[in-house]
PDB file of N, CA and C in Angstrom:
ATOM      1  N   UNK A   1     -66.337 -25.798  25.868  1.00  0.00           N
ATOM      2  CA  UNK A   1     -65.042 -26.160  26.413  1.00  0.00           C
ATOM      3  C   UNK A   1     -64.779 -27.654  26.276  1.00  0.00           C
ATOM      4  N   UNK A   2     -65.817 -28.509  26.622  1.00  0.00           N
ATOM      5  CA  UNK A   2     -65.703 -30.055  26.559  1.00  0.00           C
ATOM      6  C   UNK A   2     -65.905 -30.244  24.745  1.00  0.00           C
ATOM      7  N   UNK A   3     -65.320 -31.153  24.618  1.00  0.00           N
ATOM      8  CA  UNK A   3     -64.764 -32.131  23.349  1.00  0.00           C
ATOM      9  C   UNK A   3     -66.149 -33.316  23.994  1.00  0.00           C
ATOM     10  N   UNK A   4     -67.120 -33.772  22.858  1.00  0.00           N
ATOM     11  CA  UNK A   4     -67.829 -34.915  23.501  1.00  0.00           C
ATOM     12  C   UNK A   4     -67.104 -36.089  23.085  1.00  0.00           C
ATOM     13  N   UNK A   5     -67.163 -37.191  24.859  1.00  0.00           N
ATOM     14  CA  UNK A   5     -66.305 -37.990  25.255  1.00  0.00           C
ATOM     15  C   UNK A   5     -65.741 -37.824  25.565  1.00  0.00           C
ATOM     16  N   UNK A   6     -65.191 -36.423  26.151  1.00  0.00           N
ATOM     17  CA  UNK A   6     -64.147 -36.160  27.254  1.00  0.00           C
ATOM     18  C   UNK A   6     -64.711 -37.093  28.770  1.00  0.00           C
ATOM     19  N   UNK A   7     -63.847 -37.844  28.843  1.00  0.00           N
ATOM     20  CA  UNK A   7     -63.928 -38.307  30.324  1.00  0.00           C
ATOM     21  C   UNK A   7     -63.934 -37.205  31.707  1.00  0.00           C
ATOM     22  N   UNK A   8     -64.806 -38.019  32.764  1.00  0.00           N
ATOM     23  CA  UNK A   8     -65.327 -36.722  33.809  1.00  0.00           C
ATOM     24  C   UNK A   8     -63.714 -37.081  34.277  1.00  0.00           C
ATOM     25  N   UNK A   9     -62.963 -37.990  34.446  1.00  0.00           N
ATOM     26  CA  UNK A   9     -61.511 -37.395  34.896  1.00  0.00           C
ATOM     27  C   UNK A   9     -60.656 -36.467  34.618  1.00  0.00           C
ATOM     28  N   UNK A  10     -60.810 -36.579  33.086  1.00  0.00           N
ATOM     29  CA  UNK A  10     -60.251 -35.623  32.413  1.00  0.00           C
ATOM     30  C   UNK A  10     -61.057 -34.118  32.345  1.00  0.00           C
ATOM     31  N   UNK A  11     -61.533 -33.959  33.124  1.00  0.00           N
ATOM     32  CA  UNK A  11     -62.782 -32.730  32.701  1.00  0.00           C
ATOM     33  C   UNK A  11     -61.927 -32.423  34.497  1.00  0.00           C
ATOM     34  N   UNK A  12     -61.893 -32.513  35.192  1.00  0.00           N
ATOM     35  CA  UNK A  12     -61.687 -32.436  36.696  1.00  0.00           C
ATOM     36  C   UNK A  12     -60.304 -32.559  36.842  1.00  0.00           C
ATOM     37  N   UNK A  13     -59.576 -33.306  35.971  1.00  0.00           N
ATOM     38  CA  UNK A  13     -57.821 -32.443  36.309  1.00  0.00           C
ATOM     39  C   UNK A  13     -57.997 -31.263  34.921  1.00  0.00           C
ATOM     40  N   UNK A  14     -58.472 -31.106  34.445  1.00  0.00           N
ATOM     41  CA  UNK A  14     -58.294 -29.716  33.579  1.00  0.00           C
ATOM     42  C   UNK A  14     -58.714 -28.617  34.644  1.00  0.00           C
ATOM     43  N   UNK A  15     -59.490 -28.667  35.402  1.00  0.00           N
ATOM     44  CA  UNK A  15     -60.614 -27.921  35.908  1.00  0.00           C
ATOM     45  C   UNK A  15     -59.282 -27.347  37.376  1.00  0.00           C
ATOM     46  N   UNK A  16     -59.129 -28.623  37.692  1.00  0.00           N
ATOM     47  CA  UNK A  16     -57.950 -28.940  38.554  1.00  0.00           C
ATOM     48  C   UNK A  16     -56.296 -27.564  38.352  1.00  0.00           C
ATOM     49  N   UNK A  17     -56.220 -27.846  37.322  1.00  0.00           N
ATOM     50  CA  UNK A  17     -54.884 -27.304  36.637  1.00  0.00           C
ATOM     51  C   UNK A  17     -55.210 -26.316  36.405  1.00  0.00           C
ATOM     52  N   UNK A  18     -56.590 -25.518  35.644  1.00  0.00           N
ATOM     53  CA  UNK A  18     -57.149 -24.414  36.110  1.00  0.00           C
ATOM     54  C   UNK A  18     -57.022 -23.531  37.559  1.00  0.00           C
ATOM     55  N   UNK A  19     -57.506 -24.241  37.690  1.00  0.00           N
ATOM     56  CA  UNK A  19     -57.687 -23.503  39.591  1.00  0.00           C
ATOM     57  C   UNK A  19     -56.226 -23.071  39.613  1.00  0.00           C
ATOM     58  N   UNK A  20     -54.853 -23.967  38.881  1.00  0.00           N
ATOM     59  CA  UNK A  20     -53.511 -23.550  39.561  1.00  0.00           C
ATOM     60  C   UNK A  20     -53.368 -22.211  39.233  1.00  0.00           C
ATOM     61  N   UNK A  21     -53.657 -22.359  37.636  1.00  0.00           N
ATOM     62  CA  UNK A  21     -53.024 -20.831  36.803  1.00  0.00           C
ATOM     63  C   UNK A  21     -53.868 -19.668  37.447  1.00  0.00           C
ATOM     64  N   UNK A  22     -55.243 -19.720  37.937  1.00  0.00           N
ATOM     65  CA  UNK A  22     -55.453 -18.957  38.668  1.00  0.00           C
ATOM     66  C   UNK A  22     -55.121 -18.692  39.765  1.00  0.00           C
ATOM     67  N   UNK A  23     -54.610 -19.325  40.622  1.00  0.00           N
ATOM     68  CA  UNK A  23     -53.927 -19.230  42.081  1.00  0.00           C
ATOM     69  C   UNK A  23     -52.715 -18.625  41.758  1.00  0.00           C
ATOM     70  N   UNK A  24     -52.076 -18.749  40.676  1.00  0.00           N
ATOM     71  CA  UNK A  24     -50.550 -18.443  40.356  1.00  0.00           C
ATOM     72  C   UNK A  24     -50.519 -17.183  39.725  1.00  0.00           C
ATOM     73  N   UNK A  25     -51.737 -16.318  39.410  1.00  0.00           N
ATOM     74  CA  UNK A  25     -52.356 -14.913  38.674  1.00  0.00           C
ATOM     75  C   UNK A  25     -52.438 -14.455  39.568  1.00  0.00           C
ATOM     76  N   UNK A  26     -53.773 -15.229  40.248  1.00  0.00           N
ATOM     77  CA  UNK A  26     -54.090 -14.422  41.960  1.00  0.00           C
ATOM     78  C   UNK A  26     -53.551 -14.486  43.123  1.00  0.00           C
ATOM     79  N   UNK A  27     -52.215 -14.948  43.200  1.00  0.00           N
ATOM     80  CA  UNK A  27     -52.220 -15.578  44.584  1.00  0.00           C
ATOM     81  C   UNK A  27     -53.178 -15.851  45.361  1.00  0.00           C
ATOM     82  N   UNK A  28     -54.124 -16.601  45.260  1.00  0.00           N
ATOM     83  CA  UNK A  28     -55.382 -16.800  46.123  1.00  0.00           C
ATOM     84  C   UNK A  28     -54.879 -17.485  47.555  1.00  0.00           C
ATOM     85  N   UNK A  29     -54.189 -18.423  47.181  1.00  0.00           N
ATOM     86  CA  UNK A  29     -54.000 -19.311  48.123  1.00  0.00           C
ATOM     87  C   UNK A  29     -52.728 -18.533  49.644  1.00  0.00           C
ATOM     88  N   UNK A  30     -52.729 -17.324  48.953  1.00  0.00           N
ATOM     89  CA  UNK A  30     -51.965 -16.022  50.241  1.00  0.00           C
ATOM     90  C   UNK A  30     -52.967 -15.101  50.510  1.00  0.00           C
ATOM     91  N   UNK A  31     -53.720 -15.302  50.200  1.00  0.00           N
ATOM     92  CA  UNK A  31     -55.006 -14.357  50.784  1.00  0.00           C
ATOM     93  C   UNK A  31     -55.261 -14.785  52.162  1.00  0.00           C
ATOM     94  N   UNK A  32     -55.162 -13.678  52.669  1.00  0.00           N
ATOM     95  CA  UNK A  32     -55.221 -13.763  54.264  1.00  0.00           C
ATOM     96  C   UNK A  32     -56.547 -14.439  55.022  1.00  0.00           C
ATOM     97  N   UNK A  33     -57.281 -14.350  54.842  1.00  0.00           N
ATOM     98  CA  UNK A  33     -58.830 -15.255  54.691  1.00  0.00           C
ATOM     99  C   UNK A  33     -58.593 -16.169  54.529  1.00  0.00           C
ATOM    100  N   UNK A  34     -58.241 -16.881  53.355  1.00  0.00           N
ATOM    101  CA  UNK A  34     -57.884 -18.282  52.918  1.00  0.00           C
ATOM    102  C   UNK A  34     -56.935 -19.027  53.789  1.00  0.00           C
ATOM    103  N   UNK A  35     -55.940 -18.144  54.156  1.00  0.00           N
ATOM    104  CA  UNK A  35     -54.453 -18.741  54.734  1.00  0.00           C
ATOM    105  C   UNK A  35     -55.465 -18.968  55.877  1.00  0.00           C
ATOM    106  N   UNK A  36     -55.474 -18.408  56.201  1.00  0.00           N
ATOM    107  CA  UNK A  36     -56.065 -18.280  57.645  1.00  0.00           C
ATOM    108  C   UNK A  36     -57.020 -19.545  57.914  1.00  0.00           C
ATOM    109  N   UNK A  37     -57.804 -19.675  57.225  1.00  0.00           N
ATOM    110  CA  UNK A  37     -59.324 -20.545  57.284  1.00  0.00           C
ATOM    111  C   UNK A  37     -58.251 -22.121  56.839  1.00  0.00           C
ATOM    112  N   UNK A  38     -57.244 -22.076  55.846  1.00  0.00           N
ATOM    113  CA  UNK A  38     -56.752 -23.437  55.343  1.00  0.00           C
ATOM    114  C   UNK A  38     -55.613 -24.066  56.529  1.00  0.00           C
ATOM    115  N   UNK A  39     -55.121 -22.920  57.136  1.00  0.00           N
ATOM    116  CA  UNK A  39     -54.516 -23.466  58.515  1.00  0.00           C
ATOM    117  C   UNK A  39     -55.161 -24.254  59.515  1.00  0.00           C
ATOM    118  N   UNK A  40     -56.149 -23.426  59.698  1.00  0.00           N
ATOM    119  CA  UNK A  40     -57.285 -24.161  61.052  1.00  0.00           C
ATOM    120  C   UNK A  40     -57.578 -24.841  60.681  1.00  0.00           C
ATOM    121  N   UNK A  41     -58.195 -25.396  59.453  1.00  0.00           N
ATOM    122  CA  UNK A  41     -58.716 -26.742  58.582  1.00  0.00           C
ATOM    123  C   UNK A  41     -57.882 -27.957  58.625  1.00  0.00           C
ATOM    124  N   UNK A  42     -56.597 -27.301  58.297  1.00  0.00           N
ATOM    125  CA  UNK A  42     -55.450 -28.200  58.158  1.00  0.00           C
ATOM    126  C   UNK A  42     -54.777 -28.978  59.487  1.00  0.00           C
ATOM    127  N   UNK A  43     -55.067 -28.170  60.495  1.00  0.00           N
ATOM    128  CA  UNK A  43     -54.849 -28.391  61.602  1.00  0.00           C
ATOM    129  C   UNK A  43     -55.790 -29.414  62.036  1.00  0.00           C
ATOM    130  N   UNK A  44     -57.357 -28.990  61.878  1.00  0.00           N
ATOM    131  CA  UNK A  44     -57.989 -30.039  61.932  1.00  0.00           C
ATOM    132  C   UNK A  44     -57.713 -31.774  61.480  1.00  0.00           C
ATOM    133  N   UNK A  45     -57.633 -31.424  60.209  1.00  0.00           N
ATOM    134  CA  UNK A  45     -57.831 -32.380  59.576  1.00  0.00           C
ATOM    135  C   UNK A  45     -56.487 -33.517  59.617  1.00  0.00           C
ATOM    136  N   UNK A  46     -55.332 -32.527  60.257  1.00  0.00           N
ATOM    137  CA  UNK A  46     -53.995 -33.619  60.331  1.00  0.00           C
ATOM    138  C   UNK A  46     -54.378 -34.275  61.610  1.00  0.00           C
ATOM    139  N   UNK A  47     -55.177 -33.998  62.793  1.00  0.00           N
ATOM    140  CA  UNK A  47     -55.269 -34.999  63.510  1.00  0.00           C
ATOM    141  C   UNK A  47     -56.136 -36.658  63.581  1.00  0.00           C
ATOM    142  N   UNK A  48     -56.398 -36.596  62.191  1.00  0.00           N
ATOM    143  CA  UNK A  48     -56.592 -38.177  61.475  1.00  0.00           C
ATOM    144  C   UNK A  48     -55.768 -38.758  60.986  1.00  0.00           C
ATOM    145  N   UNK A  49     -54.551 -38.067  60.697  1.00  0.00           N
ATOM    146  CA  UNK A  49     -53.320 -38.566  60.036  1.00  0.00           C
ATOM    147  C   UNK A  49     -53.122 -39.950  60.961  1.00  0.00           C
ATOM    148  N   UNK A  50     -52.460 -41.137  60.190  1.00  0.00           N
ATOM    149  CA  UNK A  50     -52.579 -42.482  61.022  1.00  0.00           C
ATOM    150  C   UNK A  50     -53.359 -42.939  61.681  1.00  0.00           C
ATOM    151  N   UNK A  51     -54.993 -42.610  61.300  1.00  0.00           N
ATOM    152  CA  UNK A  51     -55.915 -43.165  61.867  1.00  0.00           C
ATOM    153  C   UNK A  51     -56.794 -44.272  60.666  1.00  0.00           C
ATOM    154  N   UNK A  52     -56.386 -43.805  59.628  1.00  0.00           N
ATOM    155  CA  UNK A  52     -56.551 -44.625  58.536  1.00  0.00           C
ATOM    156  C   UNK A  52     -55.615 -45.690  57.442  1.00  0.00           C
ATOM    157  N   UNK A  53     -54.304 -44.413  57.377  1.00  0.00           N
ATOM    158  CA  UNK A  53     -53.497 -45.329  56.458  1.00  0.00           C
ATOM    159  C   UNK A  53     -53.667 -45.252  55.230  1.00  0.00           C
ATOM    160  N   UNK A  54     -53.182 -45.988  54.252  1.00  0.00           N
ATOM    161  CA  UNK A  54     -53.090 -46.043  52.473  1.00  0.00           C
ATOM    162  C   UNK A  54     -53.282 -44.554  52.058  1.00  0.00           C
ATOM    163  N   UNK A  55     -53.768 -45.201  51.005  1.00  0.00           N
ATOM    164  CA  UNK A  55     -55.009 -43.411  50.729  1.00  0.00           C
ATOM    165  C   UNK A  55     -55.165 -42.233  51.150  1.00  0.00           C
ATOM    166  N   UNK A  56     -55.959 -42.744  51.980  1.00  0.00           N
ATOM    167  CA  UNK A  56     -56.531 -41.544  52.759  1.00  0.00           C
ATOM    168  C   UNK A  56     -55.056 -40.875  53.723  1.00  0.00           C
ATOM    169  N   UNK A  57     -54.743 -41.498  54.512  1.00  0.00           N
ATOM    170  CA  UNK A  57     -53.820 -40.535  55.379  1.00  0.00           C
ATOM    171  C   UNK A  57     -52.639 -39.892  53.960  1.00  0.00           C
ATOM    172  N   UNK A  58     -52.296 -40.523  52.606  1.00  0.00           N
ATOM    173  CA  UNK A  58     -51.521 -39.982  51.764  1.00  0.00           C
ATOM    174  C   UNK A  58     -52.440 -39.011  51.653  1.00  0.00           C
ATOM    175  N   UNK A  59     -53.661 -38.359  51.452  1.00  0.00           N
ATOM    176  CA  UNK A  59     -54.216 -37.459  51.036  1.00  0.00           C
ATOM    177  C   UNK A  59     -54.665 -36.016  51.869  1.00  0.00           C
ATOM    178  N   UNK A  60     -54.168 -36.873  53.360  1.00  0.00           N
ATOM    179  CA  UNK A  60     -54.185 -36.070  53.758  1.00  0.00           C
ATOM    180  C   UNK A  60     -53.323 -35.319  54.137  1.00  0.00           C
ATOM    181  N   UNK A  61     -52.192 -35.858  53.993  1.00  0.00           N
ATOM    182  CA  UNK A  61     -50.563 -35.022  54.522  1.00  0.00           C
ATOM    183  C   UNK A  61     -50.688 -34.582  52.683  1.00  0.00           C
ATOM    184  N   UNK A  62     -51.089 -34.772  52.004  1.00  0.00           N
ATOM    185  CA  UNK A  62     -51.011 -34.027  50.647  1.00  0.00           C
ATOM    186  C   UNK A  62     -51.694 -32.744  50.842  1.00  0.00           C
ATOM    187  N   UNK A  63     -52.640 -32.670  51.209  1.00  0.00           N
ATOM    188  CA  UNK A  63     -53.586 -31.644  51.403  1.00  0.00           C
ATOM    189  C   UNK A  63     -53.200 -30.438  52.705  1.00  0.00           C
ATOM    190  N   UNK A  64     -52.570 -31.557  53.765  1.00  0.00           N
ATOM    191  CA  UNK A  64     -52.403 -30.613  54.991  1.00  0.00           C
ATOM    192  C   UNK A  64     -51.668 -30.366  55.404  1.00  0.00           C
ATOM    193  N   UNK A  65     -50.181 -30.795  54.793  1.00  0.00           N
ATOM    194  CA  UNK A  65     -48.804 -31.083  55.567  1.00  0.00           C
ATOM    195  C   UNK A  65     -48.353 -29.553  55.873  1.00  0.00           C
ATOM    196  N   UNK A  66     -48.714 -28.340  55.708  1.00  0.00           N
ATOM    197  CA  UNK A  66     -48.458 -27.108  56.276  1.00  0.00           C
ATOM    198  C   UNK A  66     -47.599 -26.518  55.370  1.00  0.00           C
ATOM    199  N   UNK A  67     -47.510 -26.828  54.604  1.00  0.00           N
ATOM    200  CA  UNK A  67     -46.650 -26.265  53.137  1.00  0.00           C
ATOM    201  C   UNK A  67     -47.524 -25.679  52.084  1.00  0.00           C
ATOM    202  N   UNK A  68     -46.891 -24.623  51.627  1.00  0.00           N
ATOM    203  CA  UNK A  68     -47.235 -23.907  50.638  1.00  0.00           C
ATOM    204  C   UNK A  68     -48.260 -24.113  49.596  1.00  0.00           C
ATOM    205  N   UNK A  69     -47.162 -25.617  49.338  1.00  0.00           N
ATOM    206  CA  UNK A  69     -48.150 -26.608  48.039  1.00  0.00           C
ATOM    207  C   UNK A  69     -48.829 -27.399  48.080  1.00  0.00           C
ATOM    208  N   UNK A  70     -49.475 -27.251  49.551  1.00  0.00           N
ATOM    209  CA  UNK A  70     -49.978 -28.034  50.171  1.00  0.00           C
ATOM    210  C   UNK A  70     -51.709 -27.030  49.964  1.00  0.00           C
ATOM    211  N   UNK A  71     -51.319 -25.852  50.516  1.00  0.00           N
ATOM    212  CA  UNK A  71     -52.669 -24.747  50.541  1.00  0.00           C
ATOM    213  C   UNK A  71     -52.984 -24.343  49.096  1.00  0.00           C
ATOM    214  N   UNK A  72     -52.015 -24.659  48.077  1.00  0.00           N
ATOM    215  CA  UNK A  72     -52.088 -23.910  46.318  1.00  0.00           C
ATOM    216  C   UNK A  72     -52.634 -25.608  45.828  1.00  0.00           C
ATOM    217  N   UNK A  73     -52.741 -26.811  46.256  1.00  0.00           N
ATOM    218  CA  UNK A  73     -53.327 -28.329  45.998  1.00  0.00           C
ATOM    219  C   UNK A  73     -54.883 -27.944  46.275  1.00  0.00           C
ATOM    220  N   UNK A  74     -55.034 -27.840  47.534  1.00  0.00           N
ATOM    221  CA  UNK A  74     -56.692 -26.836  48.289  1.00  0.00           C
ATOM    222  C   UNK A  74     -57.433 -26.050  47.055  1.00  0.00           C
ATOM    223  N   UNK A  75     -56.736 -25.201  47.140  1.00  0.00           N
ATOM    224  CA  UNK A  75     -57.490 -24.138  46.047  1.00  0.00           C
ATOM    225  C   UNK A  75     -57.587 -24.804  44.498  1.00  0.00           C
ATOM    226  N   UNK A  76     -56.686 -25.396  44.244  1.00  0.00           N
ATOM    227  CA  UNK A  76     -56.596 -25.522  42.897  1.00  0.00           C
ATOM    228  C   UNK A  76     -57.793 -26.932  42.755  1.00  0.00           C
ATOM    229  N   UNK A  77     -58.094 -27.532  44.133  1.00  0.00           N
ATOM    230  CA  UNK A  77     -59.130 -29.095  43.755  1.00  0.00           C
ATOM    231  C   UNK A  77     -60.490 -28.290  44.100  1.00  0.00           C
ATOM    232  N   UNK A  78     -60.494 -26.961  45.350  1.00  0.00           N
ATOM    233  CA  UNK A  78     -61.448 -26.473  45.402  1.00  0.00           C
ATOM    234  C   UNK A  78     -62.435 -25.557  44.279  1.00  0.00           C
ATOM    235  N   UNK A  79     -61.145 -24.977  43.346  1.00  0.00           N
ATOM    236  CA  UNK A  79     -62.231 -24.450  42.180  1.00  0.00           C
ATOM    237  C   UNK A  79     -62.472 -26.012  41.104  1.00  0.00           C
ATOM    238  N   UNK A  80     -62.407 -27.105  41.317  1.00  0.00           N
ATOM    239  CA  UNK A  80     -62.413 -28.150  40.379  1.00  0.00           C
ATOM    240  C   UNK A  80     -64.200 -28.387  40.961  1.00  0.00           C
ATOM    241  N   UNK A  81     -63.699 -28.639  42.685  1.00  0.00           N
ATOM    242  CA  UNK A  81     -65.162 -28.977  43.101  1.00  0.00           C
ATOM    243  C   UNK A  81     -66.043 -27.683  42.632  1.00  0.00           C
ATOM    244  N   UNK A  82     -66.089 -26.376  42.298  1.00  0.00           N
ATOM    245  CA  UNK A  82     -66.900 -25.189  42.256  1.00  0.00           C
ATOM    246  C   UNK A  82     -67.373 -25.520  40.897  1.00  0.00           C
ATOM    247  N   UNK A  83     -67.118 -26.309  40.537  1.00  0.00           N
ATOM    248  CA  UNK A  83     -67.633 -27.133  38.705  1.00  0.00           C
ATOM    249  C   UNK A  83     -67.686 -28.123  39.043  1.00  0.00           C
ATOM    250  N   UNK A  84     -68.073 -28.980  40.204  1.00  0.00           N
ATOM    251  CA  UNK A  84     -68.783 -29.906  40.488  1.00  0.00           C
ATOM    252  C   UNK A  84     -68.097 -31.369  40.071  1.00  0.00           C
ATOM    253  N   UNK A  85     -67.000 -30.956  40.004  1.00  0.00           N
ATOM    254  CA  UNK A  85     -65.681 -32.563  39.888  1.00  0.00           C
ATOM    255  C   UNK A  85     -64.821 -32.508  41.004  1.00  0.00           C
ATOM    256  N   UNK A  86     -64.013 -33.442  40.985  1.00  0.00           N
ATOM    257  CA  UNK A  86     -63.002 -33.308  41.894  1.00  0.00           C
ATOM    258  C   UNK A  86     -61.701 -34.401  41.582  1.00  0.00           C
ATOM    259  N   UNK A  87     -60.728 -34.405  41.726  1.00  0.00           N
ATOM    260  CA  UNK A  87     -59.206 -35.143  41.523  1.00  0.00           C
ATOM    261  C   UNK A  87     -59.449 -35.912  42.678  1.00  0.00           C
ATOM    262  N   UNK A  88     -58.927 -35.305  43.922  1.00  0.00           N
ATOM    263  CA  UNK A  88     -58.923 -35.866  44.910  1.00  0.00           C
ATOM    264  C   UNK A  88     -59.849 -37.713  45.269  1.00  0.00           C
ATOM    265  N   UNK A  89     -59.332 -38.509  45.188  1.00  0.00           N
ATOM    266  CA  UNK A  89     -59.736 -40.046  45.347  1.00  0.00           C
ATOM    267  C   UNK A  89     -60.198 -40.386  47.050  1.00  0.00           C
ATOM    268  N   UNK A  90     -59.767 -40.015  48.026  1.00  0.00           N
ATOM    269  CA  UNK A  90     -60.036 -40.625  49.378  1.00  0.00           C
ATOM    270  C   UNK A  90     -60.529 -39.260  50.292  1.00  0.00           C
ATOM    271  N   UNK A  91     -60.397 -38.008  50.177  1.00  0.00           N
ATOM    272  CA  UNK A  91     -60.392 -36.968  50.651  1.00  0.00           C
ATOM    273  C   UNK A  91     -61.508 -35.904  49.908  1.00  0.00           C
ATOM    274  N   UNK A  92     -62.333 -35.041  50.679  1.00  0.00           N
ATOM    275  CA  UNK A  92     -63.550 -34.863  49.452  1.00  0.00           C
ATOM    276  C   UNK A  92     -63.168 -33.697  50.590  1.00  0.00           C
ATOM    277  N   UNK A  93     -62.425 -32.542  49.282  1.00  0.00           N
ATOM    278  CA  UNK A  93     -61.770 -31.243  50.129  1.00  0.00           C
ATOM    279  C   UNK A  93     -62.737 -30.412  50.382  1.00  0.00           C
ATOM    280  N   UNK A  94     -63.646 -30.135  49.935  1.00  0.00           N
ATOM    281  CA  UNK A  94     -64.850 -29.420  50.228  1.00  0.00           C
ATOM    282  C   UNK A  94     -65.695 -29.139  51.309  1.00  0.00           C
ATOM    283  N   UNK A  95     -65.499 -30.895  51.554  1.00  0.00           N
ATOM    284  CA  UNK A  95     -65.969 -31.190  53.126  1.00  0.00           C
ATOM    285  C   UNK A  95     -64.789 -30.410  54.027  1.00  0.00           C
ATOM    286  N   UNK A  96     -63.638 -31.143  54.117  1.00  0.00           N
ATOM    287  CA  UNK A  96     -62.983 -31.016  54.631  1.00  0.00           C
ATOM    288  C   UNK A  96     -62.673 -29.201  55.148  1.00  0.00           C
ATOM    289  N   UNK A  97     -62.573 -28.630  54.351  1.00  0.00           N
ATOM    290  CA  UNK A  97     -62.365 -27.326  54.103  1.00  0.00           C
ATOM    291  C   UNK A  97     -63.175 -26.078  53.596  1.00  0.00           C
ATOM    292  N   UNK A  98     -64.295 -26.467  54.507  1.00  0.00           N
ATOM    293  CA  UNK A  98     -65.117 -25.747  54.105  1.00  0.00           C
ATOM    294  C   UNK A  98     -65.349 -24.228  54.506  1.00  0.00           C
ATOM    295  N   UNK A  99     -64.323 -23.963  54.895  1.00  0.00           N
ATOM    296  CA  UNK A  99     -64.395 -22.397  55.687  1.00  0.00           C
ATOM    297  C   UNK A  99     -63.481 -21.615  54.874  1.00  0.00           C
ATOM    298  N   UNK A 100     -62.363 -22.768  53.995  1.00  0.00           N
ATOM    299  CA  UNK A 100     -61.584 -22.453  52.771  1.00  0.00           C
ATOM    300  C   UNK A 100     -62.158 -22.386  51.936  1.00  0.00           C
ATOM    301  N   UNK A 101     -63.143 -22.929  51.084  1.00  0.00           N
ATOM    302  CA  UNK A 101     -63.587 -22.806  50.241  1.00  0.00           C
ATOM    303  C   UNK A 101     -64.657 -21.550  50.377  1.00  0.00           C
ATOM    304  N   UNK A 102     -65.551 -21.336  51.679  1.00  0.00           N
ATOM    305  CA  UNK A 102     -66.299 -19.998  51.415  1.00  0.00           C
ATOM    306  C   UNK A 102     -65.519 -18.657  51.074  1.00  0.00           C
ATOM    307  N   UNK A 103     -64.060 -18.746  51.542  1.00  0.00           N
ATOM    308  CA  UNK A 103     -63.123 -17.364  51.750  1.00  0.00           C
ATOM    309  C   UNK A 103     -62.994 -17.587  49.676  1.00  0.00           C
ATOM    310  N   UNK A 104     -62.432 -18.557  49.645  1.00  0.00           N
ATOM    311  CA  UNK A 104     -62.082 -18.508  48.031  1.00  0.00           C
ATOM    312  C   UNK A 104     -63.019 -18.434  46.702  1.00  0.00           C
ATOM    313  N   UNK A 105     -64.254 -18.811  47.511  1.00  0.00           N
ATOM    314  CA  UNK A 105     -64.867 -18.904  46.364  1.00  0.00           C
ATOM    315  C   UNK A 105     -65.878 -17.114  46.412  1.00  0.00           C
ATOM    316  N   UNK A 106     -65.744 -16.439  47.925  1.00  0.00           N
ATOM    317  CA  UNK A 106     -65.648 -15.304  47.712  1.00  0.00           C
ATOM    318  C   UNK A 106     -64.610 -14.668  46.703  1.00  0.00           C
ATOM    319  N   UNK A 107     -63.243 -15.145  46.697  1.00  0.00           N
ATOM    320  CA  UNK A 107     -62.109 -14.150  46.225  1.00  0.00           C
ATOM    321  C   UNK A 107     -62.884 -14.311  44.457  1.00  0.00           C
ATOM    322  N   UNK A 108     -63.255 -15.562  44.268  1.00  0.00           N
ATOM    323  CA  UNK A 108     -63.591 -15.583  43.053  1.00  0.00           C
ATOM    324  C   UNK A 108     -64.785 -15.229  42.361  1.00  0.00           C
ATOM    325  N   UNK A 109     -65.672 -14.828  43.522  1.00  0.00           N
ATOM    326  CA  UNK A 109     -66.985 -14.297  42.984  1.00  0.00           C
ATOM    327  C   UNK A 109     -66.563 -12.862  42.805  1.00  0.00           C
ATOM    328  N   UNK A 110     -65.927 -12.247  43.339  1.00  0.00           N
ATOM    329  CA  UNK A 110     -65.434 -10.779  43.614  1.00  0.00           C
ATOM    330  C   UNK A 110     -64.811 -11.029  42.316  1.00  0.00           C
ATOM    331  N   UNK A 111     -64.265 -11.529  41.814  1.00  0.00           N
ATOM    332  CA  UNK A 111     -63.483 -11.162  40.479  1.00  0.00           C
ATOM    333  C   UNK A 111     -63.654 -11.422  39.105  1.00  0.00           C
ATOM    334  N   UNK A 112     -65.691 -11.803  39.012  1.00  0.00           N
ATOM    335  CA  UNK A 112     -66.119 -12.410  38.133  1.00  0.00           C
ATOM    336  C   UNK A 112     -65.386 -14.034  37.993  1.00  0.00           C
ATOM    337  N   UNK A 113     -64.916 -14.961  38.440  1.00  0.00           N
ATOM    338  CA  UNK A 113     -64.346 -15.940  37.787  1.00  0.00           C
ATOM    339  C   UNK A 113     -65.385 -16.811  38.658  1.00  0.00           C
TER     340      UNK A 113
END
C-alpha cells in the first residue's frame, strides 16, 4: 500500500480518510454501541473545554461538540490509530475514547476489516 517515502503524515490522513469511506459503507459511527459509548466520552471530555485553550480545546469541540461529524471525525481517526497513526495534533482519541474505540473496533473485527 505504502509508496517508499511516503511520509507517516501522509500514511495517517490516508488511513484517516479510510476510516471515513468505511463509516459512510457502514454507518459505524450509528451503531448503537458506538453512539452510545461516543456520547458518554464526549460528555466527558467537553468538560475540559476552556481549561486549556489554542489547540487542544479546538480539538476538542472538534471531536466532541455533539454533532454527527463530530462522532464520524472519532471513528474515522480511531481506525487511523488501529494502524498505529493518528491526524489528530493535541488530542490522542484513543485515550480519550476508549470505550468508543472497543465498540468499533469490535464492529470491525466482526466484519473482517
Amino acid at each position: 500500500l505504502w509508496v517508499s517515502g511516503t511520509s507517516t503524515r501522509a500514511k495517517a490522513l490516508l488511513l484517516h480518510e479510510i476510516g471515513h469511506v468505511l463509516d459512510g459503507l457502514n454507518d459505524f459511527s450509528s451503531d448503537a454501541a458506538v453512539a452510545m459509548a461516543w456520547r458518554n466520552e464526549a460528555g466527558d471530555l467537553l468538560k475540559y473545554l476552556g481549561k486549556f485553550g489554542g489547540s487542544i480545546d479546538a480539538e476538542i469541540s472538534y471531536f466532541a461538540d455533539g454533532t454527527t461529524r463530530a462522532t464520524r471525525e472519532v471513528v474515522a481517526e480511531l481506525y487511523a490509530a488501529r494502524h498505529g497513526l493518528k491526524t489528530a495534533e493535541s488530542v490522542d482519541v484513543a485515550l480519550a475514547f476508549p470505550a468508543t474505540m472497543r465498540s468499533l473496533y469490535q464492529l470491525l473485527d466482526s466484519q473482517g476489516l
